[in-house]
C-alpha atoms as a PDB file:
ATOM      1  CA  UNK A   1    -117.186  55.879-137.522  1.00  0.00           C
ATOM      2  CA  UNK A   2    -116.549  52.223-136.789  1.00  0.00           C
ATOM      3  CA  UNK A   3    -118.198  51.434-133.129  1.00  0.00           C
ATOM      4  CA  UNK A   4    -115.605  49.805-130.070  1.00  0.00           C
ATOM      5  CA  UNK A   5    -115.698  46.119-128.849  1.00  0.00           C
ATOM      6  CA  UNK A   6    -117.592  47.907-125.710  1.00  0.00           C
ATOM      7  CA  UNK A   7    -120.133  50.062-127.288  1.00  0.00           C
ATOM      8  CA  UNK A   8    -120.846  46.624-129.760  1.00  0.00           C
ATOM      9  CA  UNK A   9    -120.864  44.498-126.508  1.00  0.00           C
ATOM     10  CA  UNK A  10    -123.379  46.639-125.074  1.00  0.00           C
ATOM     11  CA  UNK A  11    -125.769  46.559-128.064  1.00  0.00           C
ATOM     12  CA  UNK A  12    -125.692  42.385-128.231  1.00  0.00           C
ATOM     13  CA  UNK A  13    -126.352  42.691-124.047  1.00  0.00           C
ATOM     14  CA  UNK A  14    -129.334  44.653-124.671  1.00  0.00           C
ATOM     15  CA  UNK A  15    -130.529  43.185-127.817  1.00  0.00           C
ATOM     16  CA  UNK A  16    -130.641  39.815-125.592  1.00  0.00           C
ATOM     17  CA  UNK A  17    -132.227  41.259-122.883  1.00  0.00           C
ATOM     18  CA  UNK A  18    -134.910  42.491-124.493  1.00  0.00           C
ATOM     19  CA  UNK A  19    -135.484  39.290-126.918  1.00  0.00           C
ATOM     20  CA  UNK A  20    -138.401  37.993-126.901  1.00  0.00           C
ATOM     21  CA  UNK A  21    -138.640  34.018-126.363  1.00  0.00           C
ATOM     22  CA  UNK A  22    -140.697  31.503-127.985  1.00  0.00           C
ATOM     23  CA  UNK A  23    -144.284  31.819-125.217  1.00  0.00           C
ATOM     24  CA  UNK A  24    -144.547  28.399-125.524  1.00  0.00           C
ATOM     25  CA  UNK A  25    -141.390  27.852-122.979  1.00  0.00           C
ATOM     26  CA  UNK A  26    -143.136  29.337-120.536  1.00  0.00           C
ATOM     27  CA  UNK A  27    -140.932  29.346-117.298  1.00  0.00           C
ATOM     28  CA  UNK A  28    -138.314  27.325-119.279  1.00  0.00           C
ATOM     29  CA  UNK A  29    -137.076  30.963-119.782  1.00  0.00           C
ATOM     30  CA  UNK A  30    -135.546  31.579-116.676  1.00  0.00           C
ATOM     31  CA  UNK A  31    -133.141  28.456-116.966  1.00  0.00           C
ATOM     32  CA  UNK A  32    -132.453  29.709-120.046  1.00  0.00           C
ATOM     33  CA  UNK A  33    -131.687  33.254-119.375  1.00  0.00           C
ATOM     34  CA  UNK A  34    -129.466  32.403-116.184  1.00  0.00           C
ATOM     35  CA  UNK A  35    -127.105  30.139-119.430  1.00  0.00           C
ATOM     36  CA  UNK A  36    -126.525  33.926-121.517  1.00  0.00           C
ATOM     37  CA  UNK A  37    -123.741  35.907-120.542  1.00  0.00           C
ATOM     38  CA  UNK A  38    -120.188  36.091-120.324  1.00  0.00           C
ATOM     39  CA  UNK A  39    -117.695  38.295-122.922  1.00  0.00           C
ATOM     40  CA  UNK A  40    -119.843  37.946-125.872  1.00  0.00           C
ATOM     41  CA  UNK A  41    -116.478  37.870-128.024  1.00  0.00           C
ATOM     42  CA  UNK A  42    -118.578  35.761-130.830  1.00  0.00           C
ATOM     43  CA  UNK A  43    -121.501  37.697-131.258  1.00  0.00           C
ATOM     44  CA  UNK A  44    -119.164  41.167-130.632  1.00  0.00           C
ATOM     45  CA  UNK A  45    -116.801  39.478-134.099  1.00  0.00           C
ATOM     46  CA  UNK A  46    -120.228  39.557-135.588  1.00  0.00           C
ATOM     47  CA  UNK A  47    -121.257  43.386-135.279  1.00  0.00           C
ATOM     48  CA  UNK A  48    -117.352  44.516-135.850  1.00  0.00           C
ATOM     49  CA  UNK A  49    -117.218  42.288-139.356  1.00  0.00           C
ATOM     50  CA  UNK A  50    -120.443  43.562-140.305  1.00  0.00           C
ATOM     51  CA  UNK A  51    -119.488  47.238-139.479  1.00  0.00           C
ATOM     52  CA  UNK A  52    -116.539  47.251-141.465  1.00  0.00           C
ATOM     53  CA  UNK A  53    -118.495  46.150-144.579  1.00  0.00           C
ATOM     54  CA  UNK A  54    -120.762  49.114-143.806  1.00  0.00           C
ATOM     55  CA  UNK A  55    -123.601  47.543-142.669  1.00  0.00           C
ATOM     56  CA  UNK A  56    -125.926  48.576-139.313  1.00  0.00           C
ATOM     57  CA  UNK A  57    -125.108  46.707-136.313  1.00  0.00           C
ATOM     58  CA  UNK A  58    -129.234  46.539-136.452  1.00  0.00           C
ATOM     59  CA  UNK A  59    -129.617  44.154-139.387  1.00  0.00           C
ATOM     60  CA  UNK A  60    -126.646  41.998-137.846  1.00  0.00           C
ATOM     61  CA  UNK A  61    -127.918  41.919-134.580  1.00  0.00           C
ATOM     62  CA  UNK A  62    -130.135  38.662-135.081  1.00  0.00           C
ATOM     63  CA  UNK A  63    -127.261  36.797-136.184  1.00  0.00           C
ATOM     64  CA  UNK A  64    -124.933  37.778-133.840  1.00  0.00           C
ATOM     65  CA  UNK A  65    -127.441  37.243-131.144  1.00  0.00           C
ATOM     66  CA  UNK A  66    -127.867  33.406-132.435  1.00  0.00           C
ATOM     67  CA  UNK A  67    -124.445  32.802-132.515  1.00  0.00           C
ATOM     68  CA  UNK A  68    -124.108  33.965-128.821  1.00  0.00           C
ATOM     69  CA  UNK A  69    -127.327  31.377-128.174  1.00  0.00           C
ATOM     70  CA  UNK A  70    -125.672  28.369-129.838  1.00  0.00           C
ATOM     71  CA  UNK A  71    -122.880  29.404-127.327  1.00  0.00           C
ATOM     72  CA  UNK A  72    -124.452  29.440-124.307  1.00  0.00           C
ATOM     73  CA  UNK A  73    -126.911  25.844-125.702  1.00  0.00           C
ATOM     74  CA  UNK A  74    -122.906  24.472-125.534  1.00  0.00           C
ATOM     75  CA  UNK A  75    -122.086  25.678-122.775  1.00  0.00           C
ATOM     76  CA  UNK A  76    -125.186  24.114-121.067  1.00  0.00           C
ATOM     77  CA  UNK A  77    -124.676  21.025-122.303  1.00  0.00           C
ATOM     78  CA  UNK A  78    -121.054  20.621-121.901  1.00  0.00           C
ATOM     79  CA  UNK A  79    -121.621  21.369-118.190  1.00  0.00           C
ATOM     80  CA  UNK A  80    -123.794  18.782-117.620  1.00  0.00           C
ATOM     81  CA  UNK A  81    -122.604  15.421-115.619  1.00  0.00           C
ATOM     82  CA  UNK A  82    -122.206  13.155-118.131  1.00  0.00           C
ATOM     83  CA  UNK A  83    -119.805  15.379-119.916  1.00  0.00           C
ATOM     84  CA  UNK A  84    -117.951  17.768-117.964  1.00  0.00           C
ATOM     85  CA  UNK A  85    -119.697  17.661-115.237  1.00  0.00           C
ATOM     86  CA  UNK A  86    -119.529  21.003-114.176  1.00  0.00           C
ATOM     87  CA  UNK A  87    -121.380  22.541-111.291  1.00  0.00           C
ATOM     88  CA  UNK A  88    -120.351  26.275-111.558  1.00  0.00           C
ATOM     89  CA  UNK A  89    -119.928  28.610-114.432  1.00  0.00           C
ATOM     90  CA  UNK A  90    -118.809  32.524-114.426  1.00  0.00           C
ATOM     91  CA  UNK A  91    -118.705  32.434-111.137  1.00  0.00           C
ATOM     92  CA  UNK A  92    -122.426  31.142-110.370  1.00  0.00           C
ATOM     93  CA  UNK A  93    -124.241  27.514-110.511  1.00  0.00           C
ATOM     94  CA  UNK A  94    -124.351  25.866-113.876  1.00  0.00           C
ATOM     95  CA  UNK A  95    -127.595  25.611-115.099  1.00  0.00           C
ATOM     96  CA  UNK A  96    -127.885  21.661-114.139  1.00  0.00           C
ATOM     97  CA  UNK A  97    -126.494  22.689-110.793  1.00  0.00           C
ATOM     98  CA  UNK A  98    -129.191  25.475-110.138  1.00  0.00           C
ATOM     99  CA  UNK A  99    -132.360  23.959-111.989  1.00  0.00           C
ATOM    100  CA  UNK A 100    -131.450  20.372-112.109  1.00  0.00           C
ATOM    101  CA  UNK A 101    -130.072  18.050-115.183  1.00  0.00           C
ATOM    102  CA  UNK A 102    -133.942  17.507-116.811  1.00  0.00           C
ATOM    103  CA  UNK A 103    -134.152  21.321-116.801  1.00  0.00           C
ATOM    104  CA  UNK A 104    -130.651  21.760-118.019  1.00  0.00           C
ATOM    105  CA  UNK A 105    -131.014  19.924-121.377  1.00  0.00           C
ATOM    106  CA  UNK A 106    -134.439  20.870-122.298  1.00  0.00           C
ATOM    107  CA  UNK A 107    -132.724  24.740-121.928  1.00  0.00           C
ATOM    108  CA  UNK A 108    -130.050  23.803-123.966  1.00  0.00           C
ATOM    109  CA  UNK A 109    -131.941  22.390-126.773  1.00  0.00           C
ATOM    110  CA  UNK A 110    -134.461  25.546-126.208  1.00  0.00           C
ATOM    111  CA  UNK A 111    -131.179  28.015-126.827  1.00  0.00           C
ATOM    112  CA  UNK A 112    -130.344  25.943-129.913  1.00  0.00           C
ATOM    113  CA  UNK A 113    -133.940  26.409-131.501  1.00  0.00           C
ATOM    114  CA  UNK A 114    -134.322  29.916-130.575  1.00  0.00           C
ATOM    115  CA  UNK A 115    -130.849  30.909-132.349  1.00  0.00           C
ATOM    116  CA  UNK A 116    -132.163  28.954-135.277  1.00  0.00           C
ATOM    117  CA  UNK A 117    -135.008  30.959-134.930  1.00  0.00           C
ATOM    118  CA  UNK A 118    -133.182  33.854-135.397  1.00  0.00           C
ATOM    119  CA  UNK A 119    -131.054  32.971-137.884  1.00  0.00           C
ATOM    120  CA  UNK A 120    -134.171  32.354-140.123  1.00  0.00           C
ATOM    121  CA  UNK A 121    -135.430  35.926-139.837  1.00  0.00           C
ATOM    122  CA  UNK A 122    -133.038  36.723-142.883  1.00  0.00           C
ATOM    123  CA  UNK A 123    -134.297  36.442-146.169  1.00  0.00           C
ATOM    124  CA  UNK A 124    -132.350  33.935-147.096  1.00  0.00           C
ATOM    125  CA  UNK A 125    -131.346  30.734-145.254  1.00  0.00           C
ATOM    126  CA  UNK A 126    -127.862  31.517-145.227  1.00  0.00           C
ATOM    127  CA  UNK A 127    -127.011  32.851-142.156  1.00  0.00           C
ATOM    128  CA  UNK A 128    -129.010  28.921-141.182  1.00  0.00           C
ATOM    129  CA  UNK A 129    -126.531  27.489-143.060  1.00  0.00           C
ATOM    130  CA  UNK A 130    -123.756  28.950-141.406  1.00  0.00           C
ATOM    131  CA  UNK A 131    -125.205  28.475-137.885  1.00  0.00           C
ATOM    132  CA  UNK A 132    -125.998  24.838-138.637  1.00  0.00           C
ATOM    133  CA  UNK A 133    -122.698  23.924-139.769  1.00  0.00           C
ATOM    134  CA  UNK A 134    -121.158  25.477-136.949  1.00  0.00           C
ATOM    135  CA  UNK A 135    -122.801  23.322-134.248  1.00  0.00           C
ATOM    136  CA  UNK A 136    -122.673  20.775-136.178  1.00  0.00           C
ATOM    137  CA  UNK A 137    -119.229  21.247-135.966  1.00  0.00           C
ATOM    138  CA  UNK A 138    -118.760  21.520-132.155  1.00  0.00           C
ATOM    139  CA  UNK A 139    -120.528  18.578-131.799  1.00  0.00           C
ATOM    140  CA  UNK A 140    -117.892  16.859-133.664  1.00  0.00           C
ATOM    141  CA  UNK A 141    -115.534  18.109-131.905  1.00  0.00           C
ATOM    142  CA  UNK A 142    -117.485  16.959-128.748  1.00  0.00           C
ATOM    143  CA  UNK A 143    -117.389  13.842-129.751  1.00  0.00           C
ATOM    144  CA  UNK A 144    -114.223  13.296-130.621  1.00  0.00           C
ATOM    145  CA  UNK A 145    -113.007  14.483-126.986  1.00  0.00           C
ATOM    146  CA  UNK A 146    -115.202  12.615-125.264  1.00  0.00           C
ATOM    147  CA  UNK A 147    -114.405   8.817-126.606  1.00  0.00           C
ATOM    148  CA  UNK A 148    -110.549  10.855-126.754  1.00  0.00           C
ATOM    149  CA  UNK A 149    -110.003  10.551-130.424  1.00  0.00           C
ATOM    150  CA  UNK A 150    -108.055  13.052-133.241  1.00  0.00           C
ATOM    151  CA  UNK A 151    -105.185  14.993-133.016  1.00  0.00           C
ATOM    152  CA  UNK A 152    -105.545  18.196-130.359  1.00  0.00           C
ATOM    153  CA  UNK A 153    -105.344  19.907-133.391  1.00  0.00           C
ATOM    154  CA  UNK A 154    -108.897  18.986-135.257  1.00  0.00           C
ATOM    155  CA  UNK A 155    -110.792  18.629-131.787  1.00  0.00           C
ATOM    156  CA  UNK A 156    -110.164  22.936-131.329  1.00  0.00           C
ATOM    157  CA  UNK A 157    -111.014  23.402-135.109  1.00  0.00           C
ATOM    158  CA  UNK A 158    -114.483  22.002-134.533  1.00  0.00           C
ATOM    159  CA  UNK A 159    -115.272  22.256-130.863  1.00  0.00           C
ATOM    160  CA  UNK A 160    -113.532  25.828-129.938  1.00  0.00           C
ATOM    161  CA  UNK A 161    -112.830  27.410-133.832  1.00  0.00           C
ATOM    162  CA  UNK A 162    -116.501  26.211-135.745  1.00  0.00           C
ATOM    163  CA  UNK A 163    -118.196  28.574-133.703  1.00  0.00           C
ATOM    164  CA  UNK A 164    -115.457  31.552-134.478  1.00  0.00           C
ATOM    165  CA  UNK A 165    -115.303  30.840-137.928  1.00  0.00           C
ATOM    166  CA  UNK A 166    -119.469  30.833-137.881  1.00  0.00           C
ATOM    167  CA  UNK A 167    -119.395  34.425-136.193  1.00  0.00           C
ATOM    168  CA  UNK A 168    -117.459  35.659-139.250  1.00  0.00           C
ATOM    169  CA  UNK A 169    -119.389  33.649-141.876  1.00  0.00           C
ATOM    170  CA  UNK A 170    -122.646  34.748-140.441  1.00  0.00           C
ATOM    171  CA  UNK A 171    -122.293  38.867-140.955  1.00  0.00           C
ATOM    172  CA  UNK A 172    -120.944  37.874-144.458  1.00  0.00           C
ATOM    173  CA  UNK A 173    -124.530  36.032-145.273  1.00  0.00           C
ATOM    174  CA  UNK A 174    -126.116  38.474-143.408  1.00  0.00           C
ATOM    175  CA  UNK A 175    -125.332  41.517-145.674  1.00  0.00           C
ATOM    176  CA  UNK A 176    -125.084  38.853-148.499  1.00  0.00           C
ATOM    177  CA  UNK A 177    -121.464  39.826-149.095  1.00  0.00           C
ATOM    178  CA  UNK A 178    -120.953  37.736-152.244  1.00  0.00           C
ATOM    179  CA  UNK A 179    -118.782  34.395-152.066  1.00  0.00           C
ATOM    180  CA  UNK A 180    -116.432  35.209-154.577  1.00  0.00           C
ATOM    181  CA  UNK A 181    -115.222  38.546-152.110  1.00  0.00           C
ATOM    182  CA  UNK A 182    -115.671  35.974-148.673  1.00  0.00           C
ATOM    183  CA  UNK A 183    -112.334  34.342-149.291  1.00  0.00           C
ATOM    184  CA  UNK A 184    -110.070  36.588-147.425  1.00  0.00           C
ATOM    185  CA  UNK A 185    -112.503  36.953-144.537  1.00  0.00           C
ATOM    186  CA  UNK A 186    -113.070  33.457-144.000  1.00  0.00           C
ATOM    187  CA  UNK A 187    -109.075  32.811-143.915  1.00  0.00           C
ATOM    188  CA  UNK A 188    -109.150  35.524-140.613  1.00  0.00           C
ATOM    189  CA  UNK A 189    -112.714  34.005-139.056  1.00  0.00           C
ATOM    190  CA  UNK A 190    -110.348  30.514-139.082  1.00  0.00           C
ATOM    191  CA  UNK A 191    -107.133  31.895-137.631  1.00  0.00           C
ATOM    192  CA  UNK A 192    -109.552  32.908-134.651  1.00  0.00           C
ATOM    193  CA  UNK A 193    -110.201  29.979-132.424  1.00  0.00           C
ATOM    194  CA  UNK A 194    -106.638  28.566-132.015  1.00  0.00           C
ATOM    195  CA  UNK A 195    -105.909  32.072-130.851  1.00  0.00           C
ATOM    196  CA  UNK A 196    -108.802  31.570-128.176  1.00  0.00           C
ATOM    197  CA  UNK A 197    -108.055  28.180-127.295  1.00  0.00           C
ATOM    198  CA  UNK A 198    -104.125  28.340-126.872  1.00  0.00           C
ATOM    199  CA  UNK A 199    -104.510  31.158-125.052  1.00  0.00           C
ATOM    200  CA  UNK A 200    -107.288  29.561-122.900  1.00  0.00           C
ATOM    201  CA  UNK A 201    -105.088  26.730-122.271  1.00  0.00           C
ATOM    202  CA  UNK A 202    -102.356  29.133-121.484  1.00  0.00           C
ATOM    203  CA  UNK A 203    -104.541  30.572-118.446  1.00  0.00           C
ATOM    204  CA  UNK A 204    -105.807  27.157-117.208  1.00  0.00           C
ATOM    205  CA  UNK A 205    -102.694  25.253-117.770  1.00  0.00           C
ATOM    206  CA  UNK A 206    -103.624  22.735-119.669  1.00  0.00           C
ATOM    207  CA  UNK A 207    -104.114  21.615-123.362  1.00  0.00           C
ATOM    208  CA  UNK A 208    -101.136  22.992-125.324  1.00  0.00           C
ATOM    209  CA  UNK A 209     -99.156  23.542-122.494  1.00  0.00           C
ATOM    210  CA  UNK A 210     -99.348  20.368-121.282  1.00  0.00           C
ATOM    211  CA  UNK A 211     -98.452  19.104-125.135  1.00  0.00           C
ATOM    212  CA  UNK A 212     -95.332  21.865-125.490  1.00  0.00           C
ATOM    213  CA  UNK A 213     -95.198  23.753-122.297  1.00  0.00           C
ATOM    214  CA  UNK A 214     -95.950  27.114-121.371  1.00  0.00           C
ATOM    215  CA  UNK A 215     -93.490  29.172-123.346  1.00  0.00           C
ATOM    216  CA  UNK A 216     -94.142  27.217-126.425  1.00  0.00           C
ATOM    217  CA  UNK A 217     -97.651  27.628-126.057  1.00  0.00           C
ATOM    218  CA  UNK A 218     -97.343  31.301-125.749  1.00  0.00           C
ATOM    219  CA  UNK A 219     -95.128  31.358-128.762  1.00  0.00           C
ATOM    220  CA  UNK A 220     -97.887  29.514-130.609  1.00  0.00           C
ATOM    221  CA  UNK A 221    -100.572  31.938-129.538  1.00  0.00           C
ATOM    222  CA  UNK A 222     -98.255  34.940-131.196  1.00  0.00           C
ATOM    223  CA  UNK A 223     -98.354  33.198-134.053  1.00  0.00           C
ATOM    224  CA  UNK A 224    -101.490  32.819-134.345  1.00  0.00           C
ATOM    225  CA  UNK A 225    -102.291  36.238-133.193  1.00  0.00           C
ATOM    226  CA  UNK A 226     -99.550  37.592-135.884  1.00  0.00           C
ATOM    227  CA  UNK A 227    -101.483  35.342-138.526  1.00  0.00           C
ATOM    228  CA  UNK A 228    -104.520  36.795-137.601  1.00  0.00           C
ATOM    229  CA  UNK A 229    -103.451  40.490-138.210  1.00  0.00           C
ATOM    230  CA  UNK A 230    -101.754  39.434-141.533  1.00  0.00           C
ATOM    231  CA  UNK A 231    -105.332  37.586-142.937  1.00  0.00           C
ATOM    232  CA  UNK A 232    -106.667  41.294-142.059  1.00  0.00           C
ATOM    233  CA  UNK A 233    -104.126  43.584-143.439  1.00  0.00           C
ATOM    234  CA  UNK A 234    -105.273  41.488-146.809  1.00  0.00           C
ATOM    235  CA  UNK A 235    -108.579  42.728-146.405  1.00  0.00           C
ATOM    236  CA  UNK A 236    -109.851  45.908-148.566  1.00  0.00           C
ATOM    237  CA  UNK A 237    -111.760  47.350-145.482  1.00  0.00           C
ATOM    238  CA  UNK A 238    -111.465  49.036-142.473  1.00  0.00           C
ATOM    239  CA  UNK A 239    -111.047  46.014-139.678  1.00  0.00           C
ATOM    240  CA  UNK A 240    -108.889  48.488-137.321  1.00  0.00           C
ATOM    241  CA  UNK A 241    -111.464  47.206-134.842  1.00  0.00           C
ATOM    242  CA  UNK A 242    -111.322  43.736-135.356  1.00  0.00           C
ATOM    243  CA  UNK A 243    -107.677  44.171-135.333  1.00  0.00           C
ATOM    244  CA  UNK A 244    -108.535  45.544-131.811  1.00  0.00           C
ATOM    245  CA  UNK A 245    -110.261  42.136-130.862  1.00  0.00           C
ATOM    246  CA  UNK A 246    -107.271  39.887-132.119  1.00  0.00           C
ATOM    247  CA  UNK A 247    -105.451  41.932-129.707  1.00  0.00           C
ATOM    248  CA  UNK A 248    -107.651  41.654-126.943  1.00  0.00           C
ATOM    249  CA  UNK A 249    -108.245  37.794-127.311  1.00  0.00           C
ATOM    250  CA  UNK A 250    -104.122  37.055-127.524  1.00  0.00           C
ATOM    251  CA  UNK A 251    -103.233  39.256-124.548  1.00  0.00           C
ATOM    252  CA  UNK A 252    -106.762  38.422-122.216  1.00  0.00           C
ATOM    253  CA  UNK A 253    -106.312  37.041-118.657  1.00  0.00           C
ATOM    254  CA  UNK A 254    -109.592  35.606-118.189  1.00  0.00           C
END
C-alpha cells in the first residue's frame, strides 16, 4: 500500500533530524539546522514518485533529503540583504537575521555540499547530475530576477520549477528507472512548479496576478493543475498519491 503525503512527510522530518553532518562544521550546524523545515513538498514528490515505482522510501530517502537541503541552501541565500533581504522566514528570524550575514552564507554553501553529499551515496552519479542541474538552474533563474531580465515565464522554470522537476528526476535515477520509460514522468515533474508558483503568487498577490489579475491567475493555476493530472493519468503506475499532492499544491492557502 502506497504511503500518504503525511506519513512520507514524517519519514523526510525524521530522516533529517537524525542526519548526521559533516564534523568538520562544527557549530556551523546549528545555523544550519535552524534553515530546514517548512512543508517538505519537494523531498515528499520524491518518496511518493519513488513509491509508485515500487521502490522503499529507505533507498530514496538520501535523495529526497538533498533535494530538501538544496532548498533550504536557497532559501538562505535568497534571504540574505543583498538579495531579498529578508529578516524573517516561517514565522522565525532568517538565518542572516539570527546568526548574522558571515554565518548565513557559509550555512548556505554548507547545505549545498551536504546535499551533494548525499546525492553521491548512490552508486551512480546520477541522482548528482540531477541535483546539480537543478541548482544550477535556480541560480539562473536568480540571476535573471535580480538584474530583471526574461520573460516571467523562464525566471519560474528555473528559479521555482528546476528544483520540482529535480525532485521527480532524482527518484527516477535513484531506482535507475531507465531513460527510455522517464519521458512521461519528466513531462508531470515540469507541469509542477508553475502550479506552485501561480498559486504562490495567488496568496501573496503578486507575480501573475499583478501580470493578469487574480481570476486569471487562478484560471491559470487550474490549468496547470488539470495538466498535471493529465501527464499522470499517462503514466502506467499507481500515482493516486501524487495525484493527491497536485491537489494539495493547487488548492493550498499557505
Amino acid at each position: 500500500m502506497l504511503l500518504g503525503p503525511s506519513e512520507l512527510r514524517t519519514l523526510v522530518e525524521a530522516y533529517l533530524d537524525d542526519l548526521a553532518l559533516t564534523p568538520e562544521l562544527g557549530t556551523l550546524a546549528a545555523p544550519m539546522r535552524h534553515a530546514i523545515g517548512g512543508k517538505g513538498i519537494r523531498p515528499v514528490l520524491c518518496l511518493a514518485t519513488g513509491d509508485a515505482l515500487g521502490s522503499p522510501p529507505e533507498r530514496l530517502l538520501p535523495a529526497a533529503a538533498a533535494v530538501e537541503l538544496v532548498h533550504s541552501f536557497s532559501l538562505v541565500h535568497d534571504d540574505l540583504p543583498s538579495l531579498d533581504d529578508d529578516s524573517e522566514r516561517r514565522g522565525a528570524p532568517s538565518v542572516w537575521a539570527q546568526y548574522g550575514e558571515a554565518t548565513a552564507i557559509l550555512a548556505g554553501d554548507a547545505l549545498l555540499g551536504e546535499a551533494i553529499r548525499l546525492a553521491l551515496s548512490y552508486p551512480t552519479v546520477s541522482v548528482a547530475r540531477e541535483l546539480v542541474d537543478a541548482t544550477l538552474g535556480m541560480i539562473g533563474g536568480q540571476w535573471l530576477d535580480i538584474r530583471d531580465e526574461g520573460a516571467r515565464e523562464e525566471l519560474h522554470r528555473l528559479k521555482t520549477g528546476a528544483l520540482f522537476s529535480a525532485s521527480i528526476g532524482c527518484a527516477l535515477a535513484a531506482v535507475e528507472l531507465p531513460e527510455a520509460q522517464q519521458g512521461p514522468w519528466r513531462r508531470f515533474g515540469a507541469e509542477l512548479g508553475p502550479l506552485f508558483q501561480i498559486v504562490d503568487d495567488l496568496l501573496d498577490g503578486d507575480g501573475s496576478v499583478l501580470d493578469v489579475g487574480a481570476d486569471e491567475a487562478r484560471r491559470l493555476a487550474d490549468e496547470a493543475a488539470e495538466r498535471a493530472h493529465a501527464r499522470l493519468a499517462a503514466i502506467d503506475a499507481d500515482t493516486s498519491v501524487l495525484g493527491e499532492i497536485v491537489d494539495g499544491l493547487a488548492s493550498r492557502t499557505v
